[in-house]
C-alpha atoms as a PDB file:
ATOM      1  CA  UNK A   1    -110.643 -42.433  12.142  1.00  0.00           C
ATOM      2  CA  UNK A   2    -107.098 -42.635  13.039  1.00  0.00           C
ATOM      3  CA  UNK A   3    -104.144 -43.235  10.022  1.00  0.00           C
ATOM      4  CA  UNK A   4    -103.802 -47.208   9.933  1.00  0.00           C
ATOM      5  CA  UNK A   5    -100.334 -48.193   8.708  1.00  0.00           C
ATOM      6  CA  UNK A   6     -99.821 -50.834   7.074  1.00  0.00           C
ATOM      7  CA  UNK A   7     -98.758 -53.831   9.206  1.00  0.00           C
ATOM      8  CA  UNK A   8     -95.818 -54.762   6.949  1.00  0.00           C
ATOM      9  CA  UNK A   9     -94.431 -51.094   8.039  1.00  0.00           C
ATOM     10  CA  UNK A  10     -95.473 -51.324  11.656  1.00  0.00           C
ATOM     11  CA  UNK A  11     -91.914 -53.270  12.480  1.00  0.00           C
ATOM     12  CA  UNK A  12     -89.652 -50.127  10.974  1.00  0.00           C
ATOM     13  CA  UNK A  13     -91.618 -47.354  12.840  1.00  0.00           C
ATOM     14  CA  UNK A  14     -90.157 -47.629  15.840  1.00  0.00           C
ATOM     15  CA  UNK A  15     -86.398 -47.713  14.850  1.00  0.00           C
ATOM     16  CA  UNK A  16     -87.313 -44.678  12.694  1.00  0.00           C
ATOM     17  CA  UNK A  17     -88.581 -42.613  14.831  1.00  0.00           C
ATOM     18  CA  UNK A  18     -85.320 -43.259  17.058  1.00  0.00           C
ATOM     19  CA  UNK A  19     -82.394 -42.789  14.541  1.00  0.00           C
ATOM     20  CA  UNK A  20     -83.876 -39.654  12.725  1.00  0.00           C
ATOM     21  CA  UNK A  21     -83.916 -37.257  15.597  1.00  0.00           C
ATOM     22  CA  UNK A  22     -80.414 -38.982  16.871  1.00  0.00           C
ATOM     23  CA  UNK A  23     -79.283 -38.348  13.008  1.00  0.00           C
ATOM     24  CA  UNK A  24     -80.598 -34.227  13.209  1.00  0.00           C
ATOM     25  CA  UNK A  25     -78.317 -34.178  16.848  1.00  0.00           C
ATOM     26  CA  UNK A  26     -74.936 -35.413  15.480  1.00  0.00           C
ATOM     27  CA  UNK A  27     -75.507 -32.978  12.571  1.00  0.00           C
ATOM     28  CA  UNK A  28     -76.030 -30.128  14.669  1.00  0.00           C
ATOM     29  CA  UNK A  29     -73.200 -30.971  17.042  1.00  0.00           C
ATOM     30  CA  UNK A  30     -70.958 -31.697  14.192  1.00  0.00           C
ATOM     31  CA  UNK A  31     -72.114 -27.978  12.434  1.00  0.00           C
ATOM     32  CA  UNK A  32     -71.142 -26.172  15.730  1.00  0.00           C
ATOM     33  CA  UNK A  33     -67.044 -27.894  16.092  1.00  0.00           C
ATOM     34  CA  UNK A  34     -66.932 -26.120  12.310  1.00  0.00           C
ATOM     35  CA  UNK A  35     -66.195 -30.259  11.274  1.00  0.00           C
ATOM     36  CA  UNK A  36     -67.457 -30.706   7.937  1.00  0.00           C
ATOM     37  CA  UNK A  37     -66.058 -33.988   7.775  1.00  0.00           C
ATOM     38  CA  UNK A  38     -69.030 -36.679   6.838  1.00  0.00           C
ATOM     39  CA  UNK A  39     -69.329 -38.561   9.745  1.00  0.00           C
ATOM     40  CA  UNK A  40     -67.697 -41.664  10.287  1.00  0.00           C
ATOM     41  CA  UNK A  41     -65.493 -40.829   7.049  1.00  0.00           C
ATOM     42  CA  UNK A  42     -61.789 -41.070   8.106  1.00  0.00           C
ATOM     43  CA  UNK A  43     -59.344 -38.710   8.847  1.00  0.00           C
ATOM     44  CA  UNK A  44     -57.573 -36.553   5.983  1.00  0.00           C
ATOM     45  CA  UNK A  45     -53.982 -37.322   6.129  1.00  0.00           C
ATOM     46  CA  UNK A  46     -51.763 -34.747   7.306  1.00  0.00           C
ATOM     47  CA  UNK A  47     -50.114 -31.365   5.033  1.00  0.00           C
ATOM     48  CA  UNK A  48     -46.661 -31.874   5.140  1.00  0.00           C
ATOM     49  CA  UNK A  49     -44.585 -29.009   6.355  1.00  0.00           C
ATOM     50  CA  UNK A  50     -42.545 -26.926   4.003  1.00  0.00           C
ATOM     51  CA  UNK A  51     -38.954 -27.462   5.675  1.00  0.00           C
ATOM     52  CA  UNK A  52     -37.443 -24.508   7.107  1.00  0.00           C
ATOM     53  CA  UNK A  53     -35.442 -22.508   5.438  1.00  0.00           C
ATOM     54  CA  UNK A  54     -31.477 -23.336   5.380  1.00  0.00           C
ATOM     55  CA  UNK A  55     -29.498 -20.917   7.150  1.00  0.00           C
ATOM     56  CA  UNK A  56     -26.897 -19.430   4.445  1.00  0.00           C
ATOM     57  CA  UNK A  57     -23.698 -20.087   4.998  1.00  0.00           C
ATOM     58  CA  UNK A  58     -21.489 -18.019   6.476  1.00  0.00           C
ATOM     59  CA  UNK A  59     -19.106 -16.392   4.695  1.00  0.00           C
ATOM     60  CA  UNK A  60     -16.138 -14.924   6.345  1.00  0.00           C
ATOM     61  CA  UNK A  61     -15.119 -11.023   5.189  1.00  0.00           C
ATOM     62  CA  UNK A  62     -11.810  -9.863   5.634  1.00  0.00           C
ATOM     63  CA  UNK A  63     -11.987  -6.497   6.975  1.00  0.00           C
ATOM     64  CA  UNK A  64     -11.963  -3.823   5.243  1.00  0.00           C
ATOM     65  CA  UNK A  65      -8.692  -2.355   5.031  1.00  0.00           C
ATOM     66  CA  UNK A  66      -6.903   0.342   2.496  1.00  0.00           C
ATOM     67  CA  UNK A  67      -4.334  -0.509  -0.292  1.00  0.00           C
ATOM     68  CA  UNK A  68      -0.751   0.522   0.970  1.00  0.00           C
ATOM     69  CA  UNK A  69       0.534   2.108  -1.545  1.00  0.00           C
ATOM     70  CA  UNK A  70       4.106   1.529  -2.327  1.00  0.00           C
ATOM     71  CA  UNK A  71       6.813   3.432  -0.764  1.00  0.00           C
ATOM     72  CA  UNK A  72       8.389   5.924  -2.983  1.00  0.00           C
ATOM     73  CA  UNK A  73      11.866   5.585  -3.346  1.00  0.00           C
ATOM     74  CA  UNK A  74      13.842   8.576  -1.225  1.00  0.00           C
ATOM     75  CA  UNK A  75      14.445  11.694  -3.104  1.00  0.00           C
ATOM     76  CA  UNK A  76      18.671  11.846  -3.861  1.00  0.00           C
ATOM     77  CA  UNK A  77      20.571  15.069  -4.891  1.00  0.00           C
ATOM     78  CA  UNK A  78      22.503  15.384  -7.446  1.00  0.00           C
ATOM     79  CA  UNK A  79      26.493  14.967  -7.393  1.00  0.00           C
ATOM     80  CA  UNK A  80      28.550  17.391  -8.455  1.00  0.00           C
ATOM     81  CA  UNK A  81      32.144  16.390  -9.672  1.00  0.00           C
ATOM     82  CA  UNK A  82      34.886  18.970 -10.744  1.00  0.00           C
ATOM     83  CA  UNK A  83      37.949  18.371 -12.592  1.00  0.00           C
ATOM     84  CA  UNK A  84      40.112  20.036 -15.668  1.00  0.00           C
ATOM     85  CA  UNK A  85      40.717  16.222 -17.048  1.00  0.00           C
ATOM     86  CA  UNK A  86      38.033  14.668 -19.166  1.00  0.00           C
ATOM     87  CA  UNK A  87      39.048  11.558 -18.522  1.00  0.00           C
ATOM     88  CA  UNK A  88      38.441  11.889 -14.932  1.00  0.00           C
ATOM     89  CA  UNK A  89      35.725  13.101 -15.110  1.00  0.00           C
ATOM     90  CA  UNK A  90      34.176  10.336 -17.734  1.00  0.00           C
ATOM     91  CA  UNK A  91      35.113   7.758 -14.904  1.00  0.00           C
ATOM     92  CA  UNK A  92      33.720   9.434 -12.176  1.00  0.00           C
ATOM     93  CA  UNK A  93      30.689  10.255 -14.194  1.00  0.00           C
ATOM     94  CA  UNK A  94      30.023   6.462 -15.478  1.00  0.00           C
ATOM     95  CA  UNK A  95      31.070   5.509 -11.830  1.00  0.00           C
ATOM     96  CA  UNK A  96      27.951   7.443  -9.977  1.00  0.00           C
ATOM     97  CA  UNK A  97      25.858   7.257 -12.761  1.00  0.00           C
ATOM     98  CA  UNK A  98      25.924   3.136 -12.444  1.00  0.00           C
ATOM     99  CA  UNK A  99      25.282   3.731  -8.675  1.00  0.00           C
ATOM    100  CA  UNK A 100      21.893   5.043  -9.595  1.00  0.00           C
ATOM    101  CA  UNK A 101      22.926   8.875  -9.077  1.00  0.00           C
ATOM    102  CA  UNK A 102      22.764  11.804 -10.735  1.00  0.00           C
ATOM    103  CA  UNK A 103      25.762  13.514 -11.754  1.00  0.00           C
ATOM    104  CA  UNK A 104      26.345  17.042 -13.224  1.00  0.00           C
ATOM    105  CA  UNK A 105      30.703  17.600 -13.857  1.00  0.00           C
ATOM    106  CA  UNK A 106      32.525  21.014 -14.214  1.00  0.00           C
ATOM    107  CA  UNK A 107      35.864  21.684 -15.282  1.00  0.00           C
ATOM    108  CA  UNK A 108      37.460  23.998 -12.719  1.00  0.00           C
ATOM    109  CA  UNK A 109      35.944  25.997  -9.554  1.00  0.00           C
ATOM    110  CA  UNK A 110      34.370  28.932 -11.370  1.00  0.00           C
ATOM    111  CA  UNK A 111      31.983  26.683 -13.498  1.00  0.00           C
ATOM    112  CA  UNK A 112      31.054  24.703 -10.298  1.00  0.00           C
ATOM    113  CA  UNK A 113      30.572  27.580  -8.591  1.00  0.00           C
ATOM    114  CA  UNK A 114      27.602  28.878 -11.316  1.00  0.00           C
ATOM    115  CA  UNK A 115      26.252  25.598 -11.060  1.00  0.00           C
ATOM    116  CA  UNK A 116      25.921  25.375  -7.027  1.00  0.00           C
ATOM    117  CA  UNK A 117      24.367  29.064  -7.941  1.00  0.00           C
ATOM    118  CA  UNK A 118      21.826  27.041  -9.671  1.00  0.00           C
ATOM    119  CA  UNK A 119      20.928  23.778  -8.641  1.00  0.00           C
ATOM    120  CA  UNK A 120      21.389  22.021  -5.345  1.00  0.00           C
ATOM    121  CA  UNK A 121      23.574  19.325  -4.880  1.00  0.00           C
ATOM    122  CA  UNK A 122      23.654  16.018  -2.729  1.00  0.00           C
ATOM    123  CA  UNK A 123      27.655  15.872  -2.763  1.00  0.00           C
ATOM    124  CA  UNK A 124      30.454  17.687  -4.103  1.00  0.00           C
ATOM    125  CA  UNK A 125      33.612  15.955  -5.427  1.00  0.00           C
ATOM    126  CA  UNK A 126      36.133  18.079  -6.247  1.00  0.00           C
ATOM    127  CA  UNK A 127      40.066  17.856  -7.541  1.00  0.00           C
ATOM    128  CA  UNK A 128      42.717  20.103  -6.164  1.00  0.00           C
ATOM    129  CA  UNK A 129      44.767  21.248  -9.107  1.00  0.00           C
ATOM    130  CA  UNK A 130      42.699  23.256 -11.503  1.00  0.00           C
ATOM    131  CA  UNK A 131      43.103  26.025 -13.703  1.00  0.00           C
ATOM    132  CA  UNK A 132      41.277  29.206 -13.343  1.00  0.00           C
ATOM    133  CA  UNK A 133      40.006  28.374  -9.385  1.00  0.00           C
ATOM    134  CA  UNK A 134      41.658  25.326  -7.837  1.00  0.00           C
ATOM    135  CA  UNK A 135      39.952  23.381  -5.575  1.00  0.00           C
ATOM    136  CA  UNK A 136      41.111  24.378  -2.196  1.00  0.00           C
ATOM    137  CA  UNK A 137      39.681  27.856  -3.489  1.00  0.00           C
ATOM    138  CA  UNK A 138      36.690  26.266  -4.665  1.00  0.00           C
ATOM    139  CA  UNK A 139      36.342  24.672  -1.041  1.00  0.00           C
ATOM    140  CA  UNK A 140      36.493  27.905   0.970  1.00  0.00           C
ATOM    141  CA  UNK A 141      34.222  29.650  -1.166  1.00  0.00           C
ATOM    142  CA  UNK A 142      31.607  26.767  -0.533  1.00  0.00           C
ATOM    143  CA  UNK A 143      32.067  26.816   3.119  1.00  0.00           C
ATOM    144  CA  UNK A 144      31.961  30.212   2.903  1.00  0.00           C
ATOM    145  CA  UNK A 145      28.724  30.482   1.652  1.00  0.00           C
ATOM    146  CA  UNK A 146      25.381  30.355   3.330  1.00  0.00           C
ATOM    147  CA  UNK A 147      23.357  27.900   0.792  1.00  0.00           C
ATOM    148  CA  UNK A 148      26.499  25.854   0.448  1.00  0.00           C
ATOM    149  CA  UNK A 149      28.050  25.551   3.977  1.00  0.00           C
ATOM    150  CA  UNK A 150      26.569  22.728   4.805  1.00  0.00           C
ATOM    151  CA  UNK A 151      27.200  20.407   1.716  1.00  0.00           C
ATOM    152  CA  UNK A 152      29.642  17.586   1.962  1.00  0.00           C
ATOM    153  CA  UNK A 153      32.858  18.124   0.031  1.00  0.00           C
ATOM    154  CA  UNK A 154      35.251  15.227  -1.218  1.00  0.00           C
ATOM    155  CA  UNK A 155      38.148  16.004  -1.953  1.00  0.00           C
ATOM    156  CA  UNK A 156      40.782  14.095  -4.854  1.00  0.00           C
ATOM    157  CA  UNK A 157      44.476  14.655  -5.180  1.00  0.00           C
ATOM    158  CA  UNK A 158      46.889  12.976  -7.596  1.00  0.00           C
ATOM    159  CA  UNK A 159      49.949  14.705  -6.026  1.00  0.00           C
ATOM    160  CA  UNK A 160      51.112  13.565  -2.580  1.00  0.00           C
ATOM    161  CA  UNK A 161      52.033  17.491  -1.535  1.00  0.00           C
ATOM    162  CA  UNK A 162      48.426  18.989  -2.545  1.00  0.00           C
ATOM    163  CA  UNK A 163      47.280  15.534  -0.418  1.00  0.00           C
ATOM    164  CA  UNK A 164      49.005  16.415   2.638  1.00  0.00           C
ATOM    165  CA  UNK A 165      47.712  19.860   2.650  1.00  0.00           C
ATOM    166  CA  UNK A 166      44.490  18.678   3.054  1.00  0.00           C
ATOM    167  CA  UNK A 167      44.795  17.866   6.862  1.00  0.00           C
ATOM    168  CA  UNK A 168      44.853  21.922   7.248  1.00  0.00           C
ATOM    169  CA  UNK A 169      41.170  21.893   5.493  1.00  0.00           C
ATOM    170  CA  UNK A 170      38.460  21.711   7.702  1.00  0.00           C
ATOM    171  CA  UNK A 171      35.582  20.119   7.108  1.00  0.00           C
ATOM    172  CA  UNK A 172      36.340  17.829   4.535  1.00  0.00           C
ATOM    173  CA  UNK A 173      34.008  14.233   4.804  1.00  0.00           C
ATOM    174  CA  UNK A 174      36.734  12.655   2.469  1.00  0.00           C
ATOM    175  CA  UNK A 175      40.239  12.884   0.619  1.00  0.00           C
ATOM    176  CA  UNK A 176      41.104  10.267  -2.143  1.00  0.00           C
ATOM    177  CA  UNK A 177      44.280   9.956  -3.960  1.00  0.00           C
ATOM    178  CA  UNK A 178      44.345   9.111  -7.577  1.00  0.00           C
ATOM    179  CA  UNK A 179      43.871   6.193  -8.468  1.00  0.00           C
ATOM    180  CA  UNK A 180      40.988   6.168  -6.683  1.00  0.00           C
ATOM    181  CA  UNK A 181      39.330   2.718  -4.868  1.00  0.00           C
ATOM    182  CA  UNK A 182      36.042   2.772  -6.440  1.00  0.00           C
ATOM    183  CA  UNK A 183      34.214   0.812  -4.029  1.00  0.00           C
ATOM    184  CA  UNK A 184      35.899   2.999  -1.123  1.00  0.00           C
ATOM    185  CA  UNK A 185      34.721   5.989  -3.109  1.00  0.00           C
ATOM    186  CA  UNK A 186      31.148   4.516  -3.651  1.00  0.00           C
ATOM    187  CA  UNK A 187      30.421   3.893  -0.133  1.00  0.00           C
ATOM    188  CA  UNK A 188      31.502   6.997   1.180  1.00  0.00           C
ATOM    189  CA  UNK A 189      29.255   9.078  -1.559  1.00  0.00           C
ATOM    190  CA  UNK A 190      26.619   6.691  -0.787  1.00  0.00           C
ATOM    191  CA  UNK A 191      26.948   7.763   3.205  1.00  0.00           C
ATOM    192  CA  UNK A 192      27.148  11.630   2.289  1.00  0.00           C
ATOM    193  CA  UNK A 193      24.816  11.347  -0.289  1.00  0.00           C
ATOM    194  CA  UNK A 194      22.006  11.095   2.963  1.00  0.00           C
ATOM    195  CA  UNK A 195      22.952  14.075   5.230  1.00  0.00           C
ATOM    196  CA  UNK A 196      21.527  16.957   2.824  1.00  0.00           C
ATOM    197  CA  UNK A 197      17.824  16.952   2.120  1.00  0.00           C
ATOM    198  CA  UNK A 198      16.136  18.439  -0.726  1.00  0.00           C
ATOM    199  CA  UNK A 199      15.431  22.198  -0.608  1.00  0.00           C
ATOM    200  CA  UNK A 200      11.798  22.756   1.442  1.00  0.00           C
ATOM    201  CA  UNK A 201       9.320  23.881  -1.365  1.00  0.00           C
END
């Protein structure tokens, strides 16, 4: 005998037996697109995007260049003045020295002659009348010499007659009378003081 349902269930059978396998095919389609969304249940609202990252600035490098180094000052001789007076040679002395030079003095020819043995010298200023070697002896010795031919000689005269026997020197760079001009006498050192290097080491 066949399964009599009741008749107040009879109306709901129908419907049933529509929706539940329509229910199992949603489910199964909805399983396969990897949705596990409940269906009919809206949307979740969009991640936000992390914002890309800022570009650092740019910083501008100077290139890369080496420290200069200061230029050394140029390498001066010393001057070497000759005279029998003190006083003379005080002025001339405080007179280069104030100029920024070096100055080594000698009282007549022979001492300047052990010092140009010695020590090599930018300049020589020289005065005519001196005892022992004067100083157009003094002169010919140091252009007769081979380390000392080349160094400029100034020469200082407080008579007018040893002056004028200067013109038959050769190779004088100078000839002062005294008094002297100091600023005459400066410049021309300072010129002179350039033409003879340092001995080569």
């Amino acid at each position: 005998m066949p399964f009599d349902l009741p008749e107040t269930l009879q109306p709901f059978l129908l419907p049933l037996l529509i929706a539940i396998p329509l229910a199992i095919v949603i489910i199964i389609i909805t399983v396969r697109r990897g949705d596990h969304r409940d269906v009919g249940a809206p949307p979740p609202p969009p991640r936000p995007q992390p914002a890309p990252p800022r570009p650092a600035p740019a910083v501008a490098h100077a290139p890369a260049t080496p420290p200069v180094a200061p230029a050394a000052p140029a390498q001066r001789l010393p001057l070497l003045v000759v005279d029998d007076s003190a006083v003379v040679r005080a002025k001339l002395l405080k007179l280069f020295s104030e100029a920024g030079h070096e100055v080594v003095a000698a009282r007549d020819g022979v001492e300047a002659l052990e010092l140009l043995g010695q020590t090599r010298f930018g300049v020589l200023i020289t005065d005519l009348e001196m005892p022992n070697m004067d100083g157009f002896e003094l002169i010919r010795a140091v252009q007769g010499a081979l380390e000392t031919e080349d160094l400029p000689i100034i020469a200082i005269s407080g008579h007018e007659e040893l002056h004028a026997r200067l013109h038959q020197v050769q190779g004088l760079y100078g000839m002062f009378q005294k008094p002297w001009n100091d600023r005459e006498l400066i410049k021309r050192v300072e010129a002179l003081a350039q033409l003879r290097q340092p001995a080569k080491t």
